[in-house]
PDB file of N, CA and C in Angstrom:
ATOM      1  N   UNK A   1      33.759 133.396  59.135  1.00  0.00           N
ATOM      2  CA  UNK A   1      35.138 133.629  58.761  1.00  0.00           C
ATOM      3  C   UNK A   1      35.211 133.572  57.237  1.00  0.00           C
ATOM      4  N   UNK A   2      35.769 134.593  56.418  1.00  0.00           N
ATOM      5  CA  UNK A   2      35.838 134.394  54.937  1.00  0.00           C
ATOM      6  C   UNK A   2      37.277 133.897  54.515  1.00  0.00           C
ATOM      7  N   UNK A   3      37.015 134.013  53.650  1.00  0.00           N
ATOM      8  CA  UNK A   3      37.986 133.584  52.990  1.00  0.00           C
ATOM      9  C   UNK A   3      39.568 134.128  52.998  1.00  0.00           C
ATOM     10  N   UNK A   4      39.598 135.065  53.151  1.00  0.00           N
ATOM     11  CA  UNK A   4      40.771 136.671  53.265  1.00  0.00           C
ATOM     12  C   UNK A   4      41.517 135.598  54.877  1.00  0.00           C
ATOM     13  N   UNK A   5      40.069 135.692  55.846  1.00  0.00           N
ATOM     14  CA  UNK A   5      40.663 135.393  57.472  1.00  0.00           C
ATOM     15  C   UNK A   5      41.110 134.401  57.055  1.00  0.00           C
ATOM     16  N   UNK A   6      40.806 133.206  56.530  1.00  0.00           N
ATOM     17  CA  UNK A   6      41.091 131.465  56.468  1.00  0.00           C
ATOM     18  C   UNK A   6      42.493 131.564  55.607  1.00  0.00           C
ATOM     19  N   UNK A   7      42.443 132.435  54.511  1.00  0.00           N
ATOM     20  CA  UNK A   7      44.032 132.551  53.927  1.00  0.00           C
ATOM     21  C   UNK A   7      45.506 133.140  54.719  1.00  0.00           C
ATOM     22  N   UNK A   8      44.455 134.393  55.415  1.00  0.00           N
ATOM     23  CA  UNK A   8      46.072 134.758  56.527  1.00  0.00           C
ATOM     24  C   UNK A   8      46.149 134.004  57.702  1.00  0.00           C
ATOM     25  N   UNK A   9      45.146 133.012  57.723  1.00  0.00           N
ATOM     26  CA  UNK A   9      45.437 132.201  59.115  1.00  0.00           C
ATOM     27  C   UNK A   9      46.567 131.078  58.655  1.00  0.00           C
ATOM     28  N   UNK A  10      46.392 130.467  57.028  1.00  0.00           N
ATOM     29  CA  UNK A  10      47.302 129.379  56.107  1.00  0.00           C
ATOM     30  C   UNK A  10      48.396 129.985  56.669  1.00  0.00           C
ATOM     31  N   UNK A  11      48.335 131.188  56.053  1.00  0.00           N
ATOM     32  CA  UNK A  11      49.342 131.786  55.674  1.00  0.00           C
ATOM     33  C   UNK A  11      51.078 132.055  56.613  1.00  0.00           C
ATOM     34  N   UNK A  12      49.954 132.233  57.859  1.00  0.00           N
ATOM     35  CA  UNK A  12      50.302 133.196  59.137  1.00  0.00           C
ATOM     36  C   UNK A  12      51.207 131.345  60.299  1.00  0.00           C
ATOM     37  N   UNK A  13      50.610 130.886  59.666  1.00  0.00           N
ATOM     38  CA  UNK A  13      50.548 129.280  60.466  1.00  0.00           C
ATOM     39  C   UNK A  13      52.121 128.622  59.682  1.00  0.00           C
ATOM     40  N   UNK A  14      51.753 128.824  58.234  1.00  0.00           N
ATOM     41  CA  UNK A  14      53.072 128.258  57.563  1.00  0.00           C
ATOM     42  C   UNK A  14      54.201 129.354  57.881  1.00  0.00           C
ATOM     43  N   UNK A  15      54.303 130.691  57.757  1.00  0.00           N
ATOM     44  CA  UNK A  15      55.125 131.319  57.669  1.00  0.00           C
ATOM     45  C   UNK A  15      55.858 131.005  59.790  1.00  0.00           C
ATOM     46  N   UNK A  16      54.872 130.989  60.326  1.00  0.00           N
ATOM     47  CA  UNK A  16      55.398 131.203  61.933  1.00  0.00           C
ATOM     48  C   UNK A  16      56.228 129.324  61.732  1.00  0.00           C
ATOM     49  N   UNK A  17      55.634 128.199  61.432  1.00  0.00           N
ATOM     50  CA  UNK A  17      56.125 127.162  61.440  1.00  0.00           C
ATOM     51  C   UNK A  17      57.427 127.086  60.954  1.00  0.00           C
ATOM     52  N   UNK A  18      57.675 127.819  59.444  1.00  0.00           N
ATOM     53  CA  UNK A  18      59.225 128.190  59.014  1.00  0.00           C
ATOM     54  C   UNK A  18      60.462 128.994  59.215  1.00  0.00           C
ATOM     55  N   UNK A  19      59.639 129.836  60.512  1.00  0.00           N
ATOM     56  CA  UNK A  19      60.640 130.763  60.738  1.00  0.00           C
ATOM     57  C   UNK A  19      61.004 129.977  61.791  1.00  0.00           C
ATOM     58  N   UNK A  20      60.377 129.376  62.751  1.00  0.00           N
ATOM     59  CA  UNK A  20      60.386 128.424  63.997  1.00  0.00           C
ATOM     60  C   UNK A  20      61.942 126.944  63.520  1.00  0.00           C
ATOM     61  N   UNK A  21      62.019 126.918  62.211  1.00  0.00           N
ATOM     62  CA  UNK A  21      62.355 125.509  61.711  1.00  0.00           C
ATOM     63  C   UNK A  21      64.081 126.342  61.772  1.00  0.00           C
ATOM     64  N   UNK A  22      63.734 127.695  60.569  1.00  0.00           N
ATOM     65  CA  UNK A  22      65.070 128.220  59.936  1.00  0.00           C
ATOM     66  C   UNK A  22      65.685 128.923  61.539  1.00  0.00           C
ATOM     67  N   UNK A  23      64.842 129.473  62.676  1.00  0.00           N
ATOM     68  CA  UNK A  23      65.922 129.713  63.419  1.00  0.00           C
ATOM     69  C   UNK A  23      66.079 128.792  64.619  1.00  0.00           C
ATOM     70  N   UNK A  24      65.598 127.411  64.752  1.00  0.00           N
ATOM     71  CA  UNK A  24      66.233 126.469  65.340  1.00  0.00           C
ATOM     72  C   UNK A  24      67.461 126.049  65.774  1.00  0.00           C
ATOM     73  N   UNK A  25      68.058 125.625  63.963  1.00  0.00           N
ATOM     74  CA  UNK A  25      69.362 125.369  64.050  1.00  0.00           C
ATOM     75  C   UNK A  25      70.077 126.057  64.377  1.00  0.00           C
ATOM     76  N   UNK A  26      70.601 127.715  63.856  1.00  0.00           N
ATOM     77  CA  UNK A  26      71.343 128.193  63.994  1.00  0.00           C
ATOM     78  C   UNK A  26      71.380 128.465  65.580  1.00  0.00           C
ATOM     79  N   UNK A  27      70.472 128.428  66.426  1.00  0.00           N
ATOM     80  CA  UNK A  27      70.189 129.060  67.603  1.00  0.00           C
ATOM     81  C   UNK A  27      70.958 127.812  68.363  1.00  0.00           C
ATOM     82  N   UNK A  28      70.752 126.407  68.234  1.00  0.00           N
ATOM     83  CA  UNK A  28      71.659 125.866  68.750  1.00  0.00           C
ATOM     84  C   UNK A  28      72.791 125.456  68.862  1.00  0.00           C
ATOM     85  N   UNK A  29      73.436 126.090  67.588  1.00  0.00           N
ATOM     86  CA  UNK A  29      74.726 126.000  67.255  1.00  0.00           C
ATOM     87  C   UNK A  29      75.513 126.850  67.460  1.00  0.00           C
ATOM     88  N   UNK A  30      74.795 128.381  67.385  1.00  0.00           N
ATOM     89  CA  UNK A  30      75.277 129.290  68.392  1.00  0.00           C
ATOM     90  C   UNK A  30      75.472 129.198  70.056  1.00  0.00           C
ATOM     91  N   UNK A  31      74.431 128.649  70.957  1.00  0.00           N
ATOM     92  CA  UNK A  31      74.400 127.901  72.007  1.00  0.00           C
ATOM     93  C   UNK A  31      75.646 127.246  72.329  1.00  0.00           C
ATOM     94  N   UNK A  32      76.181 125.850  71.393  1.00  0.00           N
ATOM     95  CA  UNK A  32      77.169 125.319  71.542  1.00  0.00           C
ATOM     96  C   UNK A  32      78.542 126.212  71.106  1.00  0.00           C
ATOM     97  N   UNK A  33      78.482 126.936  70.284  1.00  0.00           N
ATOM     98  CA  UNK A  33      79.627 127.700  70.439  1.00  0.00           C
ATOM     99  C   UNK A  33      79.777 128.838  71.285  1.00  0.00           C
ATOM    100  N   UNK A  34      79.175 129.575  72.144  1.00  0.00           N
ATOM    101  CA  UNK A  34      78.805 130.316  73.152  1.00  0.00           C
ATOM    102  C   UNK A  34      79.770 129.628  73.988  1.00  0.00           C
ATOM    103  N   UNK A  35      79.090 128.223  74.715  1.00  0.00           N
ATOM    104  CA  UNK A  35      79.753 127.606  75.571  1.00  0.00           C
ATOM    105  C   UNK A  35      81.097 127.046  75.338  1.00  0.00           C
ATOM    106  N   UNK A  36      81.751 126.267  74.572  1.00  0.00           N
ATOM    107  CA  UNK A  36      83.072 126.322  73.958  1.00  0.00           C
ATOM    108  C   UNK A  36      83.665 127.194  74.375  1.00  0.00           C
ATOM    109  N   UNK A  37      83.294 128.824  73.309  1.00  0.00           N
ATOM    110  CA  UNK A  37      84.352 129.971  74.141  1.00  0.00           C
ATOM    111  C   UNK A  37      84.260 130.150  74.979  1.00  0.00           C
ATOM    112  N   UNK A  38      83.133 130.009  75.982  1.00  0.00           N
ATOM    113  CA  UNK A  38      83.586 130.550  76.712  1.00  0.00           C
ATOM    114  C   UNK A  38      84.628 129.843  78.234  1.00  0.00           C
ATOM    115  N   UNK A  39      84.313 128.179  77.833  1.00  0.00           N
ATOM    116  CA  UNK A  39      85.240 127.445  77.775  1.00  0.00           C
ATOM    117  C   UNK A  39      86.893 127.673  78.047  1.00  0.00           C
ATOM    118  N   UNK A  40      87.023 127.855  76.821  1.00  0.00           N
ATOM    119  CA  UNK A  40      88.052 128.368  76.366  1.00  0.00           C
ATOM    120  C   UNK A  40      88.903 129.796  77.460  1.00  0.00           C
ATOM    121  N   UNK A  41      88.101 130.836  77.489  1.00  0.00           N
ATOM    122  CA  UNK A  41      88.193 131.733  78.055  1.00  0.00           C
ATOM    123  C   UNK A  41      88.193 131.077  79.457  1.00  0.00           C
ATOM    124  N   UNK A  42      87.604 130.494  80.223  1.00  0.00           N
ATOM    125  CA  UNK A  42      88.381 130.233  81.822  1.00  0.00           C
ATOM    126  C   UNK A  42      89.696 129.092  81.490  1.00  0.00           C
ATOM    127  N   UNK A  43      90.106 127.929  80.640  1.00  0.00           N
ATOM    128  CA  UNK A  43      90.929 127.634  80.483  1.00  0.00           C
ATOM    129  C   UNK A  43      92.465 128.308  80.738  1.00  0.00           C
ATOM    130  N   UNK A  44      92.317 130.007  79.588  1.00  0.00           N
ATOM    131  CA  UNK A  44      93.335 130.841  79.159  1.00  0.00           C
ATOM    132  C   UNK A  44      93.597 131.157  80.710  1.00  0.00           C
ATOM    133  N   UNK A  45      92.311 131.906  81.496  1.00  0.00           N
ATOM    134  CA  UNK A  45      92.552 132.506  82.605  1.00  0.00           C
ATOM    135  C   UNK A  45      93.207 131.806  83.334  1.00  0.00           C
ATOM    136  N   UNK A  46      92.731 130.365  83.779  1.00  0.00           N
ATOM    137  CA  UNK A  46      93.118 129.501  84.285  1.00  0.00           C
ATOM    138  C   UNK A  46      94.938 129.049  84.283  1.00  0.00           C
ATOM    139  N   UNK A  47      94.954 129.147  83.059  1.00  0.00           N
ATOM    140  CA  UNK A  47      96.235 129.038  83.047  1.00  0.00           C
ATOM    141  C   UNK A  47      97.051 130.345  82.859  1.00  0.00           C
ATOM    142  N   UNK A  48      96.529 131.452  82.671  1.00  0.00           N
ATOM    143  CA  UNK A  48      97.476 132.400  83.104  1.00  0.00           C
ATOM    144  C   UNK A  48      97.417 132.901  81.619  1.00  0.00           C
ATOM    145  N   UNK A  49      97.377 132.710  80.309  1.00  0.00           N
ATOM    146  CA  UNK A  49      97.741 133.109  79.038  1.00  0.00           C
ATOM    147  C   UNK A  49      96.684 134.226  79.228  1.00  0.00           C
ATOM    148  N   UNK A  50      96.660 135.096  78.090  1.00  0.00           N
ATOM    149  CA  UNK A  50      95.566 136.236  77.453  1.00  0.00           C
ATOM    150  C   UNK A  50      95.426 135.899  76.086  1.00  0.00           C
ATOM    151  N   UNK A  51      94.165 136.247  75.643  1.00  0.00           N
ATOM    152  CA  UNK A  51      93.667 135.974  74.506  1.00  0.00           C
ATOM    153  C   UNK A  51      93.747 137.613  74.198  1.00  0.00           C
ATOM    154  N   UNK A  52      93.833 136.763  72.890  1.00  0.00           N
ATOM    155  CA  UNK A  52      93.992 138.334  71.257  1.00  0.00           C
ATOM    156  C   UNK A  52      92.481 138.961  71.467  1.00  0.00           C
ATOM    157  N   UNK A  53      93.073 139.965  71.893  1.00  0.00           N
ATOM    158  CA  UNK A  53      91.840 140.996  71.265  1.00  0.00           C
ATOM    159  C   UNK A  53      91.110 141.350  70.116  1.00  0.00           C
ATOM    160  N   UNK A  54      91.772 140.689  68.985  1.00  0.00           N
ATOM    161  CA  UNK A  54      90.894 140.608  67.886  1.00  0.00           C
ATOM    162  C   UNK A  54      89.962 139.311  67.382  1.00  0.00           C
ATOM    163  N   UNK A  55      89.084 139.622  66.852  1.00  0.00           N
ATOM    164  CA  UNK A  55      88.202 138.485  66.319  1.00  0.00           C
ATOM    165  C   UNK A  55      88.419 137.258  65.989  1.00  0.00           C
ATOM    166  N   UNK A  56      87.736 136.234  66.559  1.00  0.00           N
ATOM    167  CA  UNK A  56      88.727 134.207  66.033  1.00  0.00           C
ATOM    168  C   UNK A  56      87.463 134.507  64.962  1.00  0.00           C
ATOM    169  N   UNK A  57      87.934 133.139  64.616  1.00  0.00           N
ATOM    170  CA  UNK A  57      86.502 132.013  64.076  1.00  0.00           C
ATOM    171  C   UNK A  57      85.738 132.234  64.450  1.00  0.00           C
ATOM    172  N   UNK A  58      85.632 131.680  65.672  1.00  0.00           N
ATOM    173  CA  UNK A  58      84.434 131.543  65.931  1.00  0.00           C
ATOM    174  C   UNK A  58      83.550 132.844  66.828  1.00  0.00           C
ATOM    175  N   UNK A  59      83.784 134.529  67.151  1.00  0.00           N
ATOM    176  CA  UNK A  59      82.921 134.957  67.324  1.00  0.00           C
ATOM    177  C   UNK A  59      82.636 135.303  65.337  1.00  0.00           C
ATOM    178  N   UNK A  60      82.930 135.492  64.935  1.00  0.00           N
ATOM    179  CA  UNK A  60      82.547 135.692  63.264  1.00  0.00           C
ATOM    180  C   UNK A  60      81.510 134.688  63.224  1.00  0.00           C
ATOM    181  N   UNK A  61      81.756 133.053  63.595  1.00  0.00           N
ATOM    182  CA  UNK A  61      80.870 132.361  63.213  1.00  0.00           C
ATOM    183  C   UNK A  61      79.318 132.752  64.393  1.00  0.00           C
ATOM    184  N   UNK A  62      79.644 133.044  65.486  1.00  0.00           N
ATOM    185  CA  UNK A  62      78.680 133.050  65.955  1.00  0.00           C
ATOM    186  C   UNK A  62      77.675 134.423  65.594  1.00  0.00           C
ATOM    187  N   UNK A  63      78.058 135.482  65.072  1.00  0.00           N
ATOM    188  CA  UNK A  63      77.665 136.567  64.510  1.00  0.00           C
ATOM    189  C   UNK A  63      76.925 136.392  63.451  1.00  0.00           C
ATOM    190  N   UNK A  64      77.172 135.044  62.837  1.00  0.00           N
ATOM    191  CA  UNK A  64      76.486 134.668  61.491  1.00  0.00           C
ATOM    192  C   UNK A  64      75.711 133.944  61.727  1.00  0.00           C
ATOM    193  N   UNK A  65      75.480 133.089  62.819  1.00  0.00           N
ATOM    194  CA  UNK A  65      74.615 132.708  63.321  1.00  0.00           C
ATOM    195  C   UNK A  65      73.499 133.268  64.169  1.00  0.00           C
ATOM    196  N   UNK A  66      73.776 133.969  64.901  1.00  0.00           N
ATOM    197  CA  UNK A  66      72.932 134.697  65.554  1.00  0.00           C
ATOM    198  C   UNK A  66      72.263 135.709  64.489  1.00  0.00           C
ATOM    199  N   UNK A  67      72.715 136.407  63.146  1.00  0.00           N
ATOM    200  CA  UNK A  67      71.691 136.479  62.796  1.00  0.00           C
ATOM    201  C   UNK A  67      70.961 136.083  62.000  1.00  0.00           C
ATOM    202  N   UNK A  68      71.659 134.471  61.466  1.00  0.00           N
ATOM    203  CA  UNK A  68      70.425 133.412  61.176  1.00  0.00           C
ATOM    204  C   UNK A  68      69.618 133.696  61.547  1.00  0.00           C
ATOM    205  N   UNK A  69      69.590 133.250  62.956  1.00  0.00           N
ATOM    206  CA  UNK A  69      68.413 132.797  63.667  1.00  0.00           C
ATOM    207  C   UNK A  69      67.659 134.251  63.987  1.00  0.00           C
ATOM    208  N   UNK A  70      67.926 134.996  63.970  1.00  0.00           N
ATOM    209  CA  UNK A  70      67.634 136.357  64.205  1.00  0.00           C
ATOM    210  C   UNK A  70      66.540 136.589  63.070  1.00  0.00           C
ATOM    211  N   UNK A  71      67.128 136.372  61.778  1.00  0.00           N
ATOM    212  CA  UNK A  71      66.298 136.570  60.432  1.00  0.00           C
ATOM    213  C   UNK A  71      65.036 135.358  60.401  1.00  0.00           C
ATOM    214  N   UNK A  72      65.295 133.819  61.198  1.00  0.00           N
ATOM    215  CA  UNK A  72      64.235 133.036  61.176  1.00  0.00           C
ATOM    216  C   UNK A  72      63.065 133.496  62.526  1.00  0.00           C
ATOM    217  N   UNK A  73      63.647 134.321  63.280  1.00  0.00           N
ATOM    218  CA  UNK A  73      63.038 134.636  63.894  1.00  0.00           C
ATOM    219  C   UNK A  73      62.044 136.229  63.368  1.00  0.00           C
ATOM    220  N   UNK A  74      62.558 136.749  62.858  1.00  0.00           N
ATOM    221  CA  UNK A  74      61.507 137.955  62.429  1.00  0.00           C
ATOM    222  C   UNK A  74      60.454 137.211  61.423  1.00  0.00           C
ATOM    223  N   UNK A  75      61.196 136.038  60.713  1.00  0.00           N
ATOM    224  CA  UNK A  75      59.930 135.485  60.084  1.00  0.00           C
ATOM    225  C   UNK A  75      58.670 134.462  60.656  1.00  0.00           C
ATOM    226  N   UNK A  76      59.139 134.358  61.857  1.00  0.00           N
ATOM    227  CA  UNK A  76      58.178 133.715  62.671  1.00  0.00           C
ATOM    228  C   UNK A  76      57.179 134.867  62.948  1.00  0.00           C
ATOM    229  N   UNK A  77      57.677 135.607  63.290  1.00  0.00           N
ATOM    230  CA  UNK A  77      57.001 136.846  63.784  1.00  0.00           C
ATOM    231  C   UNK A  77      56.485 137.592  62.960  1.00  0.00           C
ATOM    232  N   UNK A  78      56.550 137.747  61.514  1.00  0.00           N
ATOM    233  CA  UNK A  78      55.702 138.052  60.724  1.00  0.00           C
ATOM    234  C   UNK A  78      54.639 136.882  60.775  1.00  0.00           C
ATOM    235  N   UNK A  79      54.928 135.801  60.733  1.00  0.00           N
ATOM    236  CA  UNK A  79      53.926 134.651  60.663  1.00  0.00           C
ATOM    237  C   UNK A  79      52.313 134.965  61.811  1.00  0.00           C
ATOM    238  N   UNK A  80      52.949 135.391  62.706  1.00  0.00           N
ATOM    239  CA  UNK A  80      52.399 135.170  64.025  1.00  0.00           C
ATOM    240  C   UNK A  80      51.237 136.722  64.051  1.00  0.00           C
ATOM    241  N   UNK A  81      52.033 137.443  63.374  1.00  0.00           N
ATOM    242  CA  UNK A  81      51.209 139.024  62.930  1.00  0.00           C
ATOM    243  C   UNK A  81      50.092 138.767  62.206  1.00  0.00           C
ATOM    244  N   UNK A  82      50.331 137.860  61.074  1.00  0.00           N
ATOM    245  CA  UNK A  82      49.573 137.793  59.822  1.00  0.00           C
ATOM    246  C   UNK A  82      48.162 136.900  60.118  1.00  0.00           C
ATOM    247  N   UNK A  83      48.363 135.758  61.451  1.00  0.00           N
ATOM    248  CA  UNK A  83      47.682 134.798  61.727  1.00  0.00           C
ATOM    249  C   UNK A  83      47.149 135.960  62.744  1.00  0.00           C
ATOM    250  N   UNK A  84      47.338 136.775  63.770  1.00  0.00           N
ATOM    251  CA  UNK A  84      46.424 137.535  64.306  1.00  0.00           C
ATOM    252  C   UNK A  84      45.321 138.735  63.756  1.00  0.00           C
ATOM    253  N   UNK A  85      46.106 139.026  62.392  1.00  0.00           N
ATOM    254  CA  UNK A  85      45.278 139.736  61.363  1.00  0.00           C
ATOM    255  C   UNK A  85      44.049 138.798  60.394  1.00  0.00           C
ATOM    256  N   UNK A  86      44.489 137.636  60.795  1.00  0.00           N
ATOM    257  CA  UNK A  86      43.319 136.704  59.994  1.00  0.00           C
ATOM    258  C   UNK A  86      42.194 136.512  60.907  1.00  0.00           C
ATOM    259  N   UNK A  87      42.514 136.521  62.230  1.00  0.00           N
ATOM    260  CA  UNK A  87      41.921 136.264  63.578  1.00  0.00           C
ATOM    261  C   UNK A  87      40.998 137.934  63.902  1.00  0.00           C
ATOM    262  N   UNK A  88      41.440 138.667  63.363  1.00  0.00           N
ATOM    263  CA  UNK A  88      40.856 140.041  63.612  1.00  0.00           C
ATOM    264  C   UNK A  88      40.018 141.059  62.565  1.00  0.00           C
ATOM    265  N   UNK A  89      40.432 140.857  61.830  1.00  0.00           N
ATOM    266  CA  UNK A  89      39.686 141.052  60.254  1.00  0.00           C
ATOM    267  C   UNK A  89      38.018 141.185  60.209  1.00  0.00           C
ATOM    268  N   UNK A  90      37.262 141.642  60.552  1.00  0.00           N
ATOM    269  CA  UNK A  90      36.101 140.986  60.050  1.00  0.00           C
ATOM    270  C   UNK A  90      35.928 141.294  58.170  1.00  0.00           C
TER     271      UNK A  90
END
């Protein structure tokens, strides 16, 4: 293994570990607001009201979240490319 493989394996290992970290959070905070609305939404039904057809808080917030985690996730996945190119390289 030279040197080139042993650097995109560093490389490929740190980058998949940080994308793993940066889309964690957002992924569970989207999670918890997922459930909330949708919460919310059998409540309204429940009681008979209708909700606004336009955008709250919180799908905006969850849109910004999802593509947090969306963006920590392509960087995992570059990570995970780069560590199979270190693995394949001769």
């Amino acid at each position: 293994m030279g040197l080139v493989n042993l650097l995109l394996l560093v490389v490929g290992a740190v980058l998949t570990a940080s994308g793993i970290a940066r889309a964690r959070g957002p992924w569970g905070r989207y999670q918890a607001l997922r459930e909330q609305d949708a919460n919310v939404a059998r409540y309204e039904a429940w009681r008979g009201g209708l909700r606004d057809a336009g955008p709250t808080g919180a799908s905006v917030a969850m849109a910004v979240l999802r593509r947090q985690a969306r963006d920590g996730a392509l960087v995992a996945a570059a990570g995970v490319g780069l560590a199979l190119a270190g693995l394949l390289i001769r």
